[in-house]
C-alpha atoms as a PDB file:
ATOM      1  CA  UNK A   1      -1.249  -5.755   2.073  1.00  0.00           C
ATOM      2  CA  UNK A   2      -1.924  -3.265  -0.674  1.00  0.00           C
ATOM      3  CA  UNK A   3      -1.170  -0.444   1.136  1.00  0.00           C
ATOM      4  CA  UNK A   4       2.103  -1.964   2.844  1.00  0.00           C
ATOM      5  CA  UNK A   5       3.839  -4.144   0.581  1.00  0.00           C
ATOM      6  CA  UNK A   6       2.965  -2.529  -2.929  1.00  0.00           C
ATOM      7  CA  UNK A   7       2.344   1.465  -1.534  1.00  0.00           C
ATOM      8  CA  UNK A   8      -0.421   1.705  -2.698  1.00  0.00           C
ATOM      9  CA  UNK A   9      -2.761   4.581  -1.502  1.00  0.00           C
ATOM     10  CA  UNK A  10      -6.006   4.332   0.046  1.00  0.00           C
ATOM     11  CA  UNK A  11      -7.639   5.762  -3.357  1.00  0.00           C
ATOM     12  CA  UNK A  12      -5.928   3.264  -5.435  1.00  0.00           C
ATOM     13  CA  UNK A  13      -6.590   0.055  -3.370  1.00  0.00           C
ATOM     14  CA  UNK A  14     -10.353   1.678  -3.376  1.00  0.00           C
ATOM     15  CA  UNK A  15     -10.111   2.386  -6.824  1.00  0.00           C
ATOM     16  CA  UNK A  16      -8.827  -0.920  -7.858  1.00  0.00           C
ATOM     17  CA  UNK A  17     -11.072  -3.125  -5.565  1.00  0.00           C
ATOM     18  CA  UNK A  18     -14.459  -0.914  -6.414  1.00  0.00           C
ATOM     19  CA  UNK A  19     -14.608  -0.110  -3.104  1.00  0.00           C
ATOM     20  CA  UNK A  20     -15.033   3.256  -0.793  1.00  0.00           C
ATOM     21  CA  UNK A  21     -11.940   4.885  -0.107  1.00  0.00           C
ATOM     22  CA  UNK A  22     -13.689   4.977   3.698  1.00  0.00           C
ATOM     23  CA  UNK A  23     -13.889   1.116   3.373  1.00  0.00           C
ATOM     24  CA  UNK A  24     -10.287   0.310   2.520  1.00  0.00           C
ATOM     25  CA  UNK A  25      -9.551   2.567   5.966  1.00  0.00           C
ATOM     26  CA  UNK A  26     -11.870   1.125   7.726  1.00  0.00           C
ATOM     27  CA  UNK A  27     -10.822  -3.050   6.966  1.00  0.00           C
ATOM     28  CA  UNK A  28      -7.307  -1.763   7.645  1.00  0.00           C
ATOM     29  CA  UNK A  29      -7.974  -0.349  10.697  1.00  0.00           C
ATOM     30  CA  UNK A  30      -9.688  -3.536  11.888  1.00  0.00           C
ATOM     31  CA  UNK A  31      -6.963  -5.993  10.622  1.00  0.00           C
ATOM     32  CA  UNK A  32      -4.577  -3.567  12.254  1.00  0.00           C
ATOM     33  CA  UNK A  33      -6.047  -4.017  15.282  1.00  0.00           C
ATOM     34  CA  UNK A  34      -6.633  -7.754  15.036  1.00  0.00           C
ATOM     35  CA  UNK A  35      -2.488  -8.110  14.295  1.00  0.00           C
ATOM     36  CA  UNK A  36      -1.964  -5.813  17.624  1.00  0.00           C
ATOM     37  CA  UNK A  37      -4.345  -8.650  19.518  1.00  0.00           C
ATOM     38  CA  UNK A  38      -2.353 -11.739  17.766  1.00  0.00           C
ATOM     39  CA  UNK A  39       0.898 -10.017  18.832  1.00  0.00           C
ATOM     40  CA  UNK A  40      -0.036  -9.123  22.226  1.00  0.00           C
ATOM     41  CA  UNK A  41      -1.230 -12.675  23.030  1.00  0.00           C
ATOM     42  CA  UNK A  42       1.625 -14.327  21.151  1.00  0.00           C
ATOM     43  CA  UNK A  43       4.394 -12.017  23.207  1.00  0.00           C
ATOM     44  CA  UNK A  44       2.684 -13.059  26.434  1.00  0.00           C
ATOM     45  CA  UNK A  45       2.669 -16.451  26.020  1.00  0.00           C
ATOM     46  CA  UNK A  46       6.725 -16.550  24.933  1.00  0.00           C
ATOM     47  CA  UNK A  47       7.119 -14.338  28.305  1.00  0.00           C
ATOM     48  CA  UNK A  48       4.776 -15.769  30.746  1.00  0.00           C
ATOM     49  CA  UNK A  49       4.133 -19.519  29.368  1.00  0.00           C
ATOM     50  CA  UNK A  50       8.604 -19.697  27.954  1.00  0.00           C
ATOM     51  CA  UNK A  51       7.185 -20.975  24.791  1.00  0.00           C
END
């Protein structure tokens, strides 16, 4: 959300959290992916189910 809505770099979200800058990339790559997953199964289900 950092990184999206208030462009924010990966330094500054780390910086600001406490964090790694390796962590922030790393929980954004994985909530990425998760959103991918959500959107796949949602899409499929309004094509294959006509929800």
């Amino acid at each position: 959300m950092l990184s999206r809505f208030d462009n924010l770099s990966n330094q500054e979200i780390a910086e600001k959290l406490g964090i790694s800058k390796r962590t922030v990339e790393n929980q954004i790559t994985i909530a990425l992916k998760a959103l991918r997953v959500s959107i796949k199964l949602v899409l499929y289900s309004i094509i294959f189910l006509n929800l």
